[in-house]
PDB file of N, CA and C in Angstrom:
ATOM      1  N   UNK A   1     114.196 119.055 115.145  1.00  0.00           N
ATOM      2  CA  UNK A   1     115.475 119.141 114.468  1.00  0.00           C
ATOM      3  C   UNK A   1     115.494 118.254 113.220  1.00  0.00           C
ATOM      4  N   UNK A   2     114.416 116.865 113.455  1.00  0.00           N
ATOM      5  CA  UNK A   2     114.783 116.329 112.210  1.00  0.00           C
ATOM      6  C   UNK A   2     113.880 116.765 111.015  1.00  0.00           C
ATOM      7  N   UNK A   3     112.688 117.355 111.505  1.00  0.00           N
ATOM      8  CA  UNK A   3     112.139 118.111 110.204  1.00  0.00           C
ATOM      9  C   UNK A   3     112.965 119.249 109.529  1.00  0.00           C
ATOM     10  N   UNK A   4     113.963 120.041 110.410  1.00  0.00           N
ATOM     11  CA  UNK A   4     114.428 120.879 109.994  1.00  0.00           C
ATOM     12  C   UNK A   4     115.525 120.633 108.843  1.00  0.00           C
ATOM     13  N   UNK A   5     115.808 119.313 109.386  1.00  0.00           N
ATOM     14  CA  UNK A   5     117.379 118.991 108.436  1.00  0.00           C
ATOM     15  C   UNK A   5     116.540 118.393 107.222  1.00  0.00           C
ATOM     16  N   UNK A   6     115.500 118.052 107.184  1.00  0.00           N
ATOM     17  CA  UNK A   6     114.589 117.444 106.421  1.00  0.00           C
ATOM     18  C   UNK A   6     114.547 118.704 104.938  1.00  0.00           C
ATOM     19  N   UNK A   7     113.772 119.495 105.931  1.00  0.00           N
ATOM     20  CA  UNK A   7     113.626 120.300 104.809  1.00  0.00           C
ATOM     21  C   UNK A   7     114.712 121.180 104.284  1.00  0.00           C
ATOM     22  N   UNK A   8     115.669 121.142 104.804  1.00  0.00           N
ATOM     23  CA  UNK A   8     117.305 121.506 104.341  1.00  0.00           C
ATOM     24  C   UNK A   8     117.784 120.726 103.219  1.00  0.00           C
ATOM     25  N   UNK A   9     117.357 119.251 103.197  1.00  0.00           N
ATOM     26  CA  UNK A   9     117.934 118.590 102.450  1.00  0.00           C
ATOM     27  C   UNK A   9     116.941 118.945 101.286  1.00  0.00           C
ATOM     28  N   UNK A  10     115.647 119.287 101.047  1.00  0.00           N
ATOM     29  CA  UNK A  10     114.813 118.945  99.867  1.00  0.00           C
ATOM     30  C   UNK A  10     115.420 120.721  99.362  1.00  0.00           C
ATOM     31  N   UNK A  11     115.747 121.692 100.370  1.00  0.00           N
ATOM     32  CA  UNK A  11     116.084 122.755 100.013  1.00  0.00           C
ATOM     33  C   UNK A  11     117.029 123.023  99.330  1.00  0.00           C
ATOM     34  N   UNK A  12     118.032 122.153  99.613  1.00  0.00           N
ATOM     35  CA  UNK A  12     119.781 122.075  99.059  1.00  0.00           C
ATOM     36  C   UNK A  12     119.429 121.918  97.750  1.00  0.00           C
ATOM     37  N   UNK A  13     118.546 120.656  97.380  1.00  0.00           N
ATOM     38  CA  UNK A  13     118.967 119.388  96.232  1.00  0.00           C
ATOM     39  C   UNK A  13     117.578 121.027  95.340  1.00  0.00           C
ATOM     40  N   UNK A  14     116.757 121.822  95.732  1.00  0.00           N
ATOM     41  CA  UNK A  14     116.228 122.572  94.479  1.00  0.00           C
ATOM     42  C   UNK A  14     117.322 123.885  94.609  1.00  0.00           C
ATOM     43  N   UNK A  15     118.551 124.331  95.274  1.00  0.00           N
ATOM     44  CA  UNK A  15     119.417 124.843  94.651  1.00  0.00           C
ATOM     45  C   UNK A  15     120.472 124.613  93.991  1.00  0.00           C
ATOM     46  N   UNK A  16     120.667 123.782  94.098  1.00  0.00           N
ATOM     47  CA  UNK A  16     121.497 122.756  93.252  1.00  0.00           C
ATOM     48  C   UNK A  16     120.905 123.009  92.014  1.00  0.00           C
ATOM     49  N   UNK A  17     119.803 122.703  91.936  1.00  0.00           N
ATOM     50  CA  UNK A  17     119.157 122.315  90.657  1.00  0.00           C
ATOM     51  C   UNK A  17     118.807 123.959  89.703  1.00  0.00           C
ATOM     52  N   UNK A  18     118.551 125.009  90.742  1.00  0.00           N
ATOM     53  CA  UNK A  18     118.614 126.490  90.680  1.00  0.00           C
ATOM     54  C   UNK A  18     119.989 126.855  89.554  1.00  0.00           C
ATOM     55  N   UNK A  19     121.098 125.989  90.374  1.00  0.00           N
ATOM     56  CA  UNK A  19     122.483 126.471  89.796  1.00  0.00           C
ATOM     57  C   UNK A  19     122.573 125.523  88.804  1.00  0.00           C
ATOM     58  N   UNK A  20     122.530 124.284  88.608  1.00  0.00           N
ATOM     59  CA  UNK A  20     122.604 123.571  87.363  1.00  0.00           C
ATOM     60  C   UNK A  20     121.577 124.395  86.058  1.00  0.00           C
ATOM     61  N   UNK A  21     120.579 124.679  86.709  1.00  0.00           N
ATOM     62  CA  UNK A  21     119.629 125.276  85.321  1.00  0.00           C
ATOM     63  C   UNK A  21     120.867 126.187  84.986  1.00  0.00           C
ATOM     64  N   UNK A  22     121.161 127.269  85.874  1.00  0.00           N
ATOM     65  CA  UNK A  22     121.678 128.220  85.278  1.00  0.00           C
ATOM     66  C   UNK A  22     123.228 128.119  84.181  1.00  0.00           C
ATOM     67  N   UNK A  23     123.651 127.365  84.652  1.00  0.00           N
ATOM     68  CA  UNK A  23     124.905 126.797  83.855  1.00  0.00           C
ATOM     69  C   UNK A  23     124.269 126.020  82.343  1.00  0.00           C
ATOM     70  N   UNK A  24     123.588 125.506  82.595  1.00  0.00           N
ATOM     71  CA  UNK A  24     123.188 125.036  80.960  1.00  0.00           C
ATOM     72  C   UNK A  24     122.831 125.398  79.695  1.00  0.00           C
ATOM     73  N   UNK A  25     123.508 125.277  78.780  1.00  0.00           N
ATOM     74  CA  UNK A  25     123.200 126.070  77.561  1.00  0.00           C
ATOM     75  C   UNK A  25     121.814 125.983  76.974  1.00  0.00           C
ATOM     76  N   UNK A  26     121.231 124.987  77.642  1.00  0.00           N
ATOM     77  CA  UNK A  26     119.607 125.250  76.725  1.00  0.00           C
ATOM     78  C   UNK A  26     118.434 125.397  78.093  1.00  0.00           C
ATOM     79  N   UNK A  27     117.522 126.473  77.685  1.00  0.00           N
ATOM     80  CA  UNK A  27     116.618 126.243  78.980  1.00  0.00           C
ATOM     81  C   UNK A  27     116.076 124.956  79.108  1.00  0.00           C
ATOM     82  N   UNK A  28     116.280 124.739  80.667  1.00  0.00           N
ATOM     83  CA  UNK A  28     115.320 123.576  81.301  1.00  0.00           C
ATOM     84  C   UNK A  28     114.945 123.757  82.571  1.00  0.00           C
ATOM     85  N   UNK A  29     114.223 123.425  82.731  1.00  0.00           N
ATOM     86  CA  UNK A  29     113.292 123.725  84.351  1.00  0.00           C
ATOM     87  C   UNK A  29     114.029 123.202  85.235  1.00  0.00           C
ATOM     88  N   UNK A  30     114.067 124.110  86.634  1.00  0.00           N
ATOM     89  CA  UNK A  30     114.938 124.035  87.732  1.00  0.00           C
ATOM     90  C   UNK A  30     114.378 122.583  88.363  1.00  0.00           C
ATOM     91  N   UNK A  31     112.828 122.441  88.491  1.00  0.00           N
ATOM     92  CA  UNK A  31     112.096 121.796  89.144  1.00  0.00           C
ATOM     93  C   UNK A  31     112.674 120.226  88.639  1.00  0.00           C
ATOM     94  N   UNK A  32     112.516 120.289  87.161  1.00  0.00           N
ATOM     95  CA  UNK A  32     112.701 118.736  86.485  1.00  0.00           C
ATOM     96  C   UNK A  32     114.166 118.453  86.733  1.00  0.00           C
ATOM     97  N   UNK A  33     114.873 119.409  86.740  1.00  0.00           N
ATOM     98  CA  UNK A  33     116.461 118.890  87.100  1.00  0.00           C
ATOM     99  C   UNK A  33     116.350 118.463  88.703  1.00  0.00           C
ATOM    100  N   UNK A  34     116.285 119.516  89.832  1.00  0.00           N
ATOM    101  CA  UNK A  34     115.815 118.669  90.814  1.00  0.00           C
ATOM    102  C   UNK A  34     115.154 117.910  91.625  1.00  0.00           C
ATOM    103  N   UNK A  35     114.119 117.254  90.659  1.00  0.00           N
ATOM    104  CA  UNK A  35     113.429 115.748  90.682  1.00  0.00           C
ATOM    105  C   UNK A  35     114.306 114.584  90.214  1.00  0.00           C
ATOM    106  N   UNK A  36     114.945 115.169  88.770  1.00  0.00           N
ATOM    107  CA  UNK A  36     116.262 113.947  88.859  1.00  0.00           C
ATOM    108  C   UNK A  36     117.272 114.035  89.837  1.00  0.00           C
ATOM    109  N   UNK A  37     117.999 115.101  90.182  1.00  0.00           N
ATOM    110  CA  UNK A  37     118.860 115.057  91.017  1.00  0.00           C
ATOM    111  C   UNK A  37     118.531 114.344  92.448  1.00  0.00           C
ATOM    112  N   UNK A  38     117.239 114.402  92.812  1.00  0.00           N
ATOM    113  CA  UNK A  38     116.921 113.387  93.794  1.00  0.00           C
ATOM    114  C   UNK A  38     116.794 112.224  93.768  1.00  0.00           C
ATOM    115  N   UNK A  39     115.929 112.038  92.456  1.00  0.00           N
ATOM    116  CA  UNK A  39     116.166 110.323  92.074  1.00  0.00           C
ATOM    117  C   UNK A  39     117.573 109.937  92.115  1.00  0.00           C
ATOM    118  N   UNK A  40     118.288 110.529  91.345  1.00  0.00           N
ATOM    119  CA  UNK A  40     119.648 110.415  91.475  1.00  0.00           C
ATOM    120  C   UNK A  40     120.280 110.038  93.255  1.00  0.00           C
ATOM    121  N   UNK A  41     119.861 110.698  93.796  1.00  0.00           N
ATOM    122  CA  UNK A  41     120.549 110.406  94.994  1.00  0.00           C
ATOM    123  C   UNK A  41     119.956 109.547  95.801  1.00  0.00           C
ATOM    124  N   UNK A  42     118.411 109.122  95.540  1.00  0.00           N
ATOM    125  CA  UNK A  42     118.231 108.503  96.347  1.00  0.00           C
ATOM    126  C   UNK A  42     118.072 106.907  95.274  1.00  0.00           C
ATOM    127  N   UNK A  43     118.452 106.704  94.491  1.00  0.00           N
ATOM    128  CA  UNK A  43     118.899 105.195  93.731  1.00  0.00           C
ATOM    129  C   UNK A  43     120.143 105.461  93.506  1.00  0.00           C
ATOM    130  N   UNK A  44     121.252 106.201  93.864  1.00  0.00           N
ATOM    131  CA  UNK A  44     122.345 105.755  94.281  1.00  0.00           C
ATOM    132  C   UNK A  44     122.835 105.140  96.018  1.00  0.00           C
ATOM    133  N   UNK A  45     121.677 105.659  97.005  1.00  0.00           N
ATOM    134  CA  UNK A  45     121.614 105.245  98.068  1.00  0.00           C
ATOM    135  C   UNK A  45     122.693 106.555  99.114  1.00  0.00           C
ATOM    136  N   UNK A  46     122.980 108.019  97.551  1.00  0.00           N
ATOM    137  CA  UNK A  46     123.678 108.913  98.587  1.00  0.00           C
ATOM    138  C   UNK A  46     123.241 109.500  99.482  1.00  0.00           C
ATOM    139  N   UNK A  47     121.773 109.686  99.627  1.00  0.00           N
ATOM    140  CA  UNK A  47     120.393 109.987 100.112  1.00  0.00           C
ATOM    141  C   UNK A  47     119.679 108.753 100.627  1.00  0.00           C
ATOM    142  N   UNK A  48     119.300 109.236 101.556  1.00  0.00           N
ATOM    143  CA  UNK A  48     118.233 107.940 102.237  1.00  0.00           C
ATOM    144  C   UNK A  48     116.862 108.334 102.525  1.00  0.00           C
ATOM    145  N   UNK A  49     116.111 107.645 101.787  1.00  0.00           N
ATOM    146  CA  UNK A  49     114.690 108.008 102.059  1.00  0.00           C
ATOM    147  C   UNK A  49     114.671 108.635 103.293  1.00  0.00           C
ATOM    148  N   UNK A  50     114.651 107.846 104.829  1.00  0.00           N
ATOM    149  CA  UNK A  50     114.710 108.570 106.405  1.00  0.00           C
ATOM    150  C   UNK A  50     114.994 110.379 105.681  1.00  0.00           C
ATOM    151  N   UNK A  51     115.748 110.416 105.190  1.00  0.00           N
ATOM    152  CA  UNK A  51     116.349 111.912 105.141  1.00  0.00           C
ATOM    153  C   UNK A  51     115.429 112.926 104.763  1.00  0.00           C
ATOM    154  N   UNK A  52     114.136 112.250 103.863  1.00  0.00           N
ATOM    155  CA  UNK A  52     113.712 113.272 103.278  1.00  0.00           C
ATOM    156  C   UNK A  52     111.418 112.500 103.600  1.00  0.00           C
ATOM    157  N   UNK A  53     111.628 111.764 103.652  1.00  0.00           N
ATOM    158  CA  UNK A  53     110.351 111.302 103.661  1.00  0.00           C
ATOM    159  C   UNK A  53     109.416 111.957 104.568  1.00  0.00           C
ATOM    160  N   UNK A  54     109.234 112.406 105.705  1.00  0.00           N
ATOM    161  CA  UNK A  54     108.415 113.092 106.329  1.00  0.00           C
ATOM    162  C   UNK A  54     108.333 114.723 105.988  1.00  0.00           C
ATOM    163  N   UNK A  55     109.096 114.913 105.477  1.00  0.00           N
ATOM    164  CA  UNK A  55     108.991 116.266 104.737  1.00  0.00           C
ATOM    165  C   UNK A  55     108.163 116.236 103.406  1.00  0.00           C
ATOM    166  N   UNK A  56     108.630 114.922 102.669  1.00  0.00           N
ATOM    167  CA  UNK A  56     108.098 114.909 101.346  1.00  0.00           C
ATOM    168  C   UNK A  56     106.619 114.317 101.830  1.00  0.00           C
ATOM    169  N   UNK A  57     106.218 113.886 102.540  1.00  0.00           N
ATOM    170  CA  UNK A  57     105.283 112.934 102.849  1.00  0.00           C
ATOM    171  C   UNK A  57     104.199 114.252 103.263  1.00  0.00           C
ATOM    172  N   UNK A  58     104.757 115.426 103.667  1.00  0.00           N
ATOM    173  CA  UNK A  58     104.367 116.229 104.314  1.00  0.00           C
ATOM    174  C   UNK A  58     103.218 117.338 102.852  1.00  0.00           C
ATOM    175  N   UNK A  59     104.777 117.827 102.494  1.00  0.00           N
ATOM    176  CA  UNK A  59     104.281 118.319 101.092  1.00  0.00           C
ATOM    177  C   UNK A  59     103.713 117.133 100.028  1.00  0.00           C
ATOM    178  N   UNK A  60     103.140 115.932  99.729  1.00  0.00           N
ATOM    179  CA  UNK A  60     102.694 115.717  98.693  1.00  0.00           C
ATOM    180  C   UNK A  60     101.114 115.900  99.296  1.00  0.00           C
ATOM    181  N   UNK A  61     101.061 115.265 100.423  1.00  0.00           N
ATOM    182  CA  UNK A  61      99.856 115.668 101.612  1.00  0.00           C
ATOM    183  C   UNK A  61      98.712 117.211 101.276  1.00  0.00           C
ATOM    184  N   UNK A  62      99.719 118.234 101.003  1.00  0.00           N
ATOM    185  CA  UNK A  62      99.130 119.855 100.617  1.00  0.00           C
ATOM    186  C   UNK A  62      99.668 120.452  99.681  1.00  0.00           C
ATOM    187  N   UNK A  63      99.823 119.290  98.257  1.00  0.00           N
ATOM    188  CA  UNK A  63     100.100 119.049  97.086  1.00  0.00           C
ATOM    189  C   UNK A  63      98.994 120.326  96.917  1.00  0.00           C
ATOM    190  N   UNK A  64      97.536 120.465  96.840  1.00  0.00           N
ATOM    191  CA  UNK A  64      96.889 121.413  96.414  1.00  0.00           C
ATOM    192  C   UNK A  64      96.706 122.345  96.811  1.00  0.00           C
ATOM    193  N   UNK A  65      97.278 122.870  97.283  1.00  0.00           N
ATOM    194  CA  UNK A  65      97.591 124.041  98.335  1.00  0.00           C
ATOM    195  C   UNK A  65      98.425 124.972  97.434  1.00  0.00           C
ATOM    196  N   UNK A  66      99.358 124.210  96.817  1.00  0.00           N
ATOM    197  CA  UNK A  66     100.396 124.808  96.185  1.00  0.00           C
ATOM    198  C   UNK A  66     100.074 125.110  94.372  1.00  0.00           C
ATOM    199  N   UNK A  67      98.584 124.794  94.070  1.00  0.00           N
ATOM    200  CA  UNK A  67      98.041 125.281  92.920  1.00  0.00           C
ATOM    201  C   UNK A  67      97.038 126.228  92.982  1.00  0.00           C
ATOM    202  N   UNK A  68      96.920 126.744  94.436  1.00  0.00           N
ATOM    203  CA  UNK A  68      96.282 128.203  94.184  1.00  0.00           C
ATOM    204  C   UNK A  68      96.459 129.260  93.714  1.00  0.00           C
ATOM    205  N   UNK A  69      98.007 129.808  93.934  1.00  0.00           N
ATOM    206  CA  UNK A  69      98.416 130.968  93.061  1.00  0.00           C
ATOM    207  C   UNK A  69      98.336 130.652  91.164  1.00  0.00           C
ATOM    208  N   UNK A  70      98.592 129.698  90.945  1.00  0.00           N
ATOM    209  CA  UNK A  70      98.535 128.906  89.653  1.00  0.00           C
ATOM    210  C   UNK A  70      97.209 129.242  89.220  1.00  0.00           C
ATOM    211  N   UNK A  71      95.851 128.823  90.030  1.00  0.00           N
ATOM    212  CA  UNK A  71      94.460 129.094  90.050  1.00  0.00           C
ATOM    213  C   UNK A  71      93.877 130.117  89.723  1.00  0.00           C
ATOM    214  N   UNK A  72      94.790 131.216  90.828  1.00  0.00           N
ATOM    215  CA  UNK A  72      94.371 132.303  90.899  1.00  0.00           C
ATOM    216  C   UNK A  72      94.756 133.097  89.280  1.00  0.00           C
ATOM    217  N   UNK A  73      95.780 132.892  88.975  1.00  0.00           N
ATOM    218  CA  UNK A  73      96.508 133.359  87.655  1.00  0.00           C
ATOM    219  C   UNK A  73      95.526 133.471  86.655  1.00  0.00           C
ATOM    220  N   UNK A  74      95.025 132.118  86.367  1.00  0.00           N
ATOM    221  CA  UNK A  74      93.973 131.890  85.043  1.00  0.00           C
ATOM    222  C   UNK A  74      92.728 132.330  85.658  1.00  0.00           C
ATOM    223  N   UNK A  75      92.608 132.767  86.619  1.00  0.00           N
ATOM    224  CA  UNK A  75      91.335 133.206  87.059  1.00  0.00           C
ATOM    225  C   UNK A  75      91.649 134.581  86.211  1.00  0.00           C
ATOM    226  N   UNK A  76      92.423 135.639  86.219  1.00  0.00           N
ATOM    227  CA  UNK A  76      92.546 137.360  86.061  1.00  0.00           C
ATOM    228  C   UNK A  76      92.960 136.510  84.547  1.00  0.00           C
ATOM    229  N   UNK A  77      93.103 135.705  83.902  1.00  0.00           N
ATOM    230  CA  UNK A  77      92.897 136.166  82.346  1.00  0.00           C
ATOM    231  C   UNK A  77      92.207 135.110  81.924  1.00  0.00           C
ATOM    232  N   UNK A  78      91.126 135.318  82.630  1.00  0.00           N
ATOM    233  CA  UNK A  78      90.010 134.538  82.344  1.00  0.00           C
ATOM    234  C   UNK A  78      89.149 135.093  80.497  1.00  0.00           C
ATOM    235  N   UNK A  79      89.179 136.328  80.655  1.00  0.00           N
ATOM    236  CA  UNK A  79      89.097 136.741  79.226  1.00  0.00           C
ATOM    237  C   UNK A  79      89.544 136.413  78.203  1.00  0.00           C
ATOM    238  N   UNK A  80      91.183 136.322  78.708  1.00  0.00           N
ATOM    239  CA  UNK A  80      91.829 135.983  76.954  1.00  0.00           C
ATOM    240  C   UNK A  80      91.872 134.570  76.667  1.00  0.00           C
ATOM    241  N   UNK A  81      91.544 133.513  78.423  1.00  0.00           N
ATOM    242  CA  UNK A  81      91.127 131.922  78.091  1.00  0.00           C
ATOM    243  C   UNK A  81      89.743 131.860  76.893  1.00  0.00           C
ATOM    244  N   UNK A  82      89.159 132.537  77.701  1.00  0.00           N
ATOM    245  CA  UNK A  82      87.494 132.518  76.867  1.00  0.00           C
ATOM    246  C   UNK A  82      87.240 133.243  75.372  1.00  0.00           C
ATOM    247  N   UNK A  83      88.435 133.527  75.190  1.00  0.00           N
ATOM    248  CA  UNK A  83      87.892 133.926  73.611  1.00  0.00           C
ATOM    249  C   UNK A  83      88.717 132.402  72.869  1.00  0.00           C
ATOM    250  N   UNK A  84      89.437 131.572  73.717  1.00  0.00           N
ATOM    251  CA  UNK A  84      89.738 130.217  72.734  1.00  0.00           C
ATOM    252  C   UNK A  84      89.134 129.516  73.922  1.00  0.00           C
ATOM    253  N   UNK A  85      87.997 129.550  74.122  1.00  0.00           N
ATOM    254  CA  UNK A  85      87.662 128.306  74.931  1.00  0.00           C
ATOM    255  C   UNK A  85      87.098 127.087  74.162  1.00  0.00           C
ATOM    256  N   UNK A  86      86.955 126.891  73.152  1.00  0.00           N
ATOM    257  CA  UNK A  86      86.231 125.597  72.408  1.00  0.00           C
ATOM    258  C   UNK A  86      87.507 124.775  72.470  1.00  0.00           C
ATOM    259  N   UNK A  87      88.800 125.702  71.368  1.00  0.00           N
ATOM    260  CA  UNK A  87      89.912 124.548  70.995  1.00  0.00           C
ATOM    261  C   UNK A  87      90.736 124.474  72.348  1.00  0.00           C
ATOM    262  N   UNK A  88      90.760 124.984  73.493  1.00  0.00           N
ATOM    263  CA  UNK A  88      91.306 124.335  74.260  1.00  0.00           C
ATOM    264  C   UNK A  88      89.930 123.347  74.940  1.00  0.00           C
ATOM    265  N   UNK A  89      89.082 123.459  75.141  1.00  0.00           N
ATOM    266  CA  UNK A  89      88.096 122.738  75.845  1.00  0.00           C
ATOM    267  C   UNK A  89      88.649 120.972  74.758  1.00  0.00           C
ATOM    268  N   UNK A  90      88.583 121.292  73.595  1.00  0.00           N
ATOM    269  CA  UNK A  90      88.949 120.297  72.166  1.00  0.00           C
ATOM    270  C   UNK A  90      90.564 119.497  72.805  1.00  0.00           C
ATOM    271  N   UNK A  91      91.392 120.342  72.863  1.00  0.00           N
ATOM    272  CA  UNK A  91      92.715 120.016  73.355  1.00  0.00           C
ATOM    273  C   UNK A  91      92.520 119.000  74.685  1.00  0.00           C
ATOM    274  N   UNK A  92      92.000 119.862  75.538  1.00  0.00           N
ATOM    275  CA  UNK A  92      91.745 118.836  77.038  1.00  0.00           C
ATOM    276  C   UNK A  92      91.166 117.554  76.541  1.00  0.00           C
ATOM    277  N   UNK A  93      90.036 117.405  76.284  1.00  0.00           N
ATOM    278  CA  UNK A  93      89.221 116.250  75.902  1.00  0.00           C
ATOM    279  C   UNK A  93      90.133 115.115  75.391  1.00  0.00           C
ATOM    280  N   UNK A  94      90.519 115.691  73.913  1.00  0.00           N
ATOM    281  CA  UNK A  94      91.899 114.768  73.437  1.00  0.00           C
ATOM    282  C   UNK A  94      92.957 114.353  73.702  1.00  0.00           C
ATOM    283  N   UNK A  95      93.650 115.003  74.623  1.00  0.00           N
ATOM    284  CA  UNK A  95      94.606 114.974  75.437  1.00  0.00           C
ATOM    285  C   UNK A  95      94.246 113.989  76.664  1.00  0.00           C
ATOM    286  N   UNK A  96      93.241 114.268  77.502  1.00  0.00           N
ATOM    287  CA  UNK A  96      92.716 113.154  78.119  1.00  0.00           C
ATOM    288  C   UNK A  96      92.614 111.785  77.877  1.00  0.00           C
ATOM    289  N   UNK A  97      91.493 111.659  76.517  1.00  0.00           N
ATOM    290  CA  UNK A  97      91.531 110.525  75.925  1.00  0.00           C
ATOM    291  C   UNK A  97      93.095 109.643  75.747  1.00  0.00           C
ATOM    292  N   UNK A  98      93.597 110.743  74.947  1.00  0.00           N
ATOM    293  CA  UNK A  98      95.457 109.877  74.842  1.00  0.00           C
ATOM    294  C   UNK A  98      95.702 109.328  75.989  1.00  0.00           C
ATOM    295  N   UNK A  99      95.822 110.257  77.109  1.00  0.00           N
ATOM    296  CA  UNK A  99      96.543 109.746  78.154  1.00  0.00           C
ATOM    297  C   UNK A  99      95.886 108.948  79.172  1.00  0.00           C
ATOM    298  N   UNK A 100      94.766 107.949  78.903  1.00  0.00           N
ATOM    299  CA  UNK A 100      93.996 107.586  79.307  1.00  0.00           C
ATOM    300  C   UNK A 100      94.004 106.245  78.664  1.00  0.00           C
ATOM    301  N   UNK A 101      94.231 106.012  77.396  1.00  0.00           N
ATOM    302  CA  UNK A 101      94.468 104.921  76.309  1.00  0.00           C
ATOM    303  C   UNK A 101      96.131 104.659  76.346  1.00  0.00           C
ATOM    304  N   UNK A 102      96.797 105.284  76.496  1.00  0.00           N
ATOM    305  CA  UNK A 102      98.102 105.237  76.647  1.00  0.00           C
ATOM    306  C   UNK A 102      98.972 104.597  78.097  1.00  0.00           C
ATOM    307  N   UNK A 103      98.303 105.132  79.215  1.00  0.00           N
ATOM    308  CA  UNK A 103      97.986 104.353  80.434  1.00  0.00           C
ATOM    309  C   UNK A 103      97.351 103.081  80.613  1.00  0.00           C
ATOM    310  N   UNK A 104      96.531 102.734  79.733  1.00  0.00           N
ATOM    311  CA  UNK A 104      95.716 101.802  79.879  1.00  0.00           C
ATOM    312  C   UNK A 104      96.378 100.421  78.722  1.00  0.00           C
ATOM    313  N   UNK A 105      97.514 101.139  78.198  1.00  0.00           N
ATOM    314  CA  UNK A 105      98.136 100.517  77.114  1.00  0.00           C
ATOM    315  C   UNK A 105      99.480 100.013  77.948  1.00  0.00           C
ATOM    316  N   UNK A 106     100.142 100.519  79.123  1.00  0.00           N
ATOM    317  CA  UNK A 106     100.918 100.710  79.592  1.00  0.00           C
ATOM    318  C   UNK A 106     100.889  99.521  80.456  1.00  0.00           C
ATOM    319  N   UNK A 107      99.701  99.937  81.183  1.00  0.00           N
ATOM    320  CA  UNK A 107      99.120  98.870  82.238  1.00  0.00           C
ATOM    321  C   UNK A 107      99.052  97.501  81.625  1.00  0.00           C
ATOM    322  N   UNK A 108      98.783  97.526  80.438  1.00  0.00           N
ATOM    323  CA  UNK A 108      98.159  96.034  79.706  1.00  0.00           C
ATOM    324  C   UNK A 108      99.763  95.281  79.240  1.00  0.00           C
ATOM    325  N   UNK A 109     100.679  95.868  78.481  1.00  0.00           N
ATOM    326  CA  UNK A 109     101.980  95.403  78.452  1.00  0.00           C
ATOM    327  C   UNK A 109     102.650  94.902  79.867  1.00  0.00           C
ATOM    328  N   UNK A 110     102.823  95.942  80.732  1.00  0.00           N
ATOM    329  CA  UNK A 110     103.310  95.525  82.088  1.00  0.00           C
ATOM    330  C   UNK A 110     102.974  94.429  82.723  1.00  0.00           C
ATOM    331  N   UNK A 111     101.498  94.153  82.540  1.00  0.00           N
ATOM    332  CA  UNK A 111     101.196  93.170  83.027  1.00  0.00           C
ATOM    333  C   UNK A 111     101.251  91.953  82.252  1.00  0.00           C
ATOM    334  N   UNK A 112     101.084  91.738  80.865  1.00  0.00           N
ATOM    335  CA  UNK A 112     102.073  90.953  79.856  1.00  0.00           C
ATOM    336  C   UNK A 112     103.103  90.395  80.356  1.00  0.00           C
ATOM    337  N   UNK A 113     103.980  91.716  80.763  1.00  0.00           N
ATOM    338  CA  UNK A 113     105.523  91.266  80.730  1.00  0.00           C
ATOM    339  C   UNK A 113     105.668  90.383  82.112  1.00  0.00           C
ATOM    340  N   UNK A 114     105.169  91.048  83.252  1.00  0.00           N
ATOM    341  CA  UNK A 114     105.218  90.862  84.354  1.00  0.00           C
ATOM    342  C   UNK A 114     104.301  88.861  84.422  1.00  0.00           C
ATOM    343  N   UNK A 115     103.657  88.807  84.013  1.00  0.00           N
ATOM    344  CA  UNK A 115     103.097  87.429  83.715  1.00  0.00           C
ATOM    345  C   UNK A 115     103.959  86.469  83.188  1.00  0.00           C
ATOM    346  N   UNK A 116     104.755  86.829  81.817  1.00  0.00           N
ATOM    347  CA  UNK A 116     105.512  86.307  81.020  1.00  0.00           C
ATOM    348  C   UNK A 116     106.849  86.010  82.419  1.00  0.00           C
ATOM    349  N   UNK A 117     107.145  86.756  82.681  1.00  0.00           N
ATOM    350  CA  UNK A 117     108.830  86.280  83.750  1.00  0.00           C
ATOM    351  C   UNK A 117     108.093  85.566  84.599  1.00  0.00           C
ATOM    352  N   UNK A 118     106.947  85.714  84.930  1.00  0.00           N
ATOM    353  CA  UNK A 118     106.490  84.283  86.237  1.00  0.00           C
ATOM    354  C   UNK A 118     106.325  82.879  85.416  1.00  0.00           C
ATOM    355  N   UNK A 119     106.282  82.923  84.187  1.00  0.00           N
ATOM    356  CA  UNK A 119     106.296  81.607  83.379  1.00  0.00           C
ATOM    357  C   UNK A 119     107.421  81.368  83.029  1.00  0.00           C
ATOM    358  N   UNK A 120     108.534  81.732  82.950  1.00  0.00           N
ATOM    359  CA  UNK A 120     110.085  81.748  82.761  1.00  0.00           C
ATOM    360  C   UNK A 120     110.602  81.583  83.911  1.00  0.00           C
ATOM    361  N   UNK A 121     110.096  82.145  84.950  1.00  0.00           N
ATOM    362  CA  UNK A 121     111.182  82.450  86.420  1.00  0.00           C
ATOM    363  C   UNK A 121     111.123  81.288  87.202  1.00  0.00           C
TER     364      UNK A 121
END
């Protein structure tokens, strides 16, 4: 019963988010609205982790499970990938690099800052 209400609750908060997309004047993804709408509820404390954690704990678990149809997709236009395969192969690489230097830029401030308040605190 408590997985069930579990997954009721992660079910509610992506129709919610179903019906908020739809009301909004500019497209935005159902998914990114209800990822905030959960943050939202669960750092307001209207939501309690207990409520949703063994469900979520469940699905991040067979996180790749859920990129096979995704897989399968670019598999059947595998043709029209491969006639631009250099500049995206170019794109990945660079894109990597950024977000790799950018993380690593992230990490290096944080820990700055986080150093700096133990010499103040």
């Amino acid at each position: 019963m408590k997985l069930l209400c579990q997954v009721g609750v992660i079910f509610g908060v992506c129709w919610v988010s179903q019906i908020l997309e739809s009301l909004l004047p500019i497209p935005f993804p159902a998914s990114v609205i209800g990822m905030v709408l959960l943050l939202l509820l669960l750092s307001t404390g209207l939501l309690k982790l207990e409520h949703v954690r063994e469900k979520a704990d469940f699905l991040l678990a067979n996180m790749a499970f859920f990129f096979l149809p995704a897989g399968v997709s670019v598999m059947n236009y595998f043709d029209v990938l491969g006639s631009a395969l250099v500049p995206l192969l170019v794109i990945c690489l660079v894109t990597t690099v950024l977000v790799f230097g950018a993380t690593a830029l992230s990490i290096k401030l944080t820990l700055r800052l986080m150093e700096r308040g133990k010499r103040h605190g």
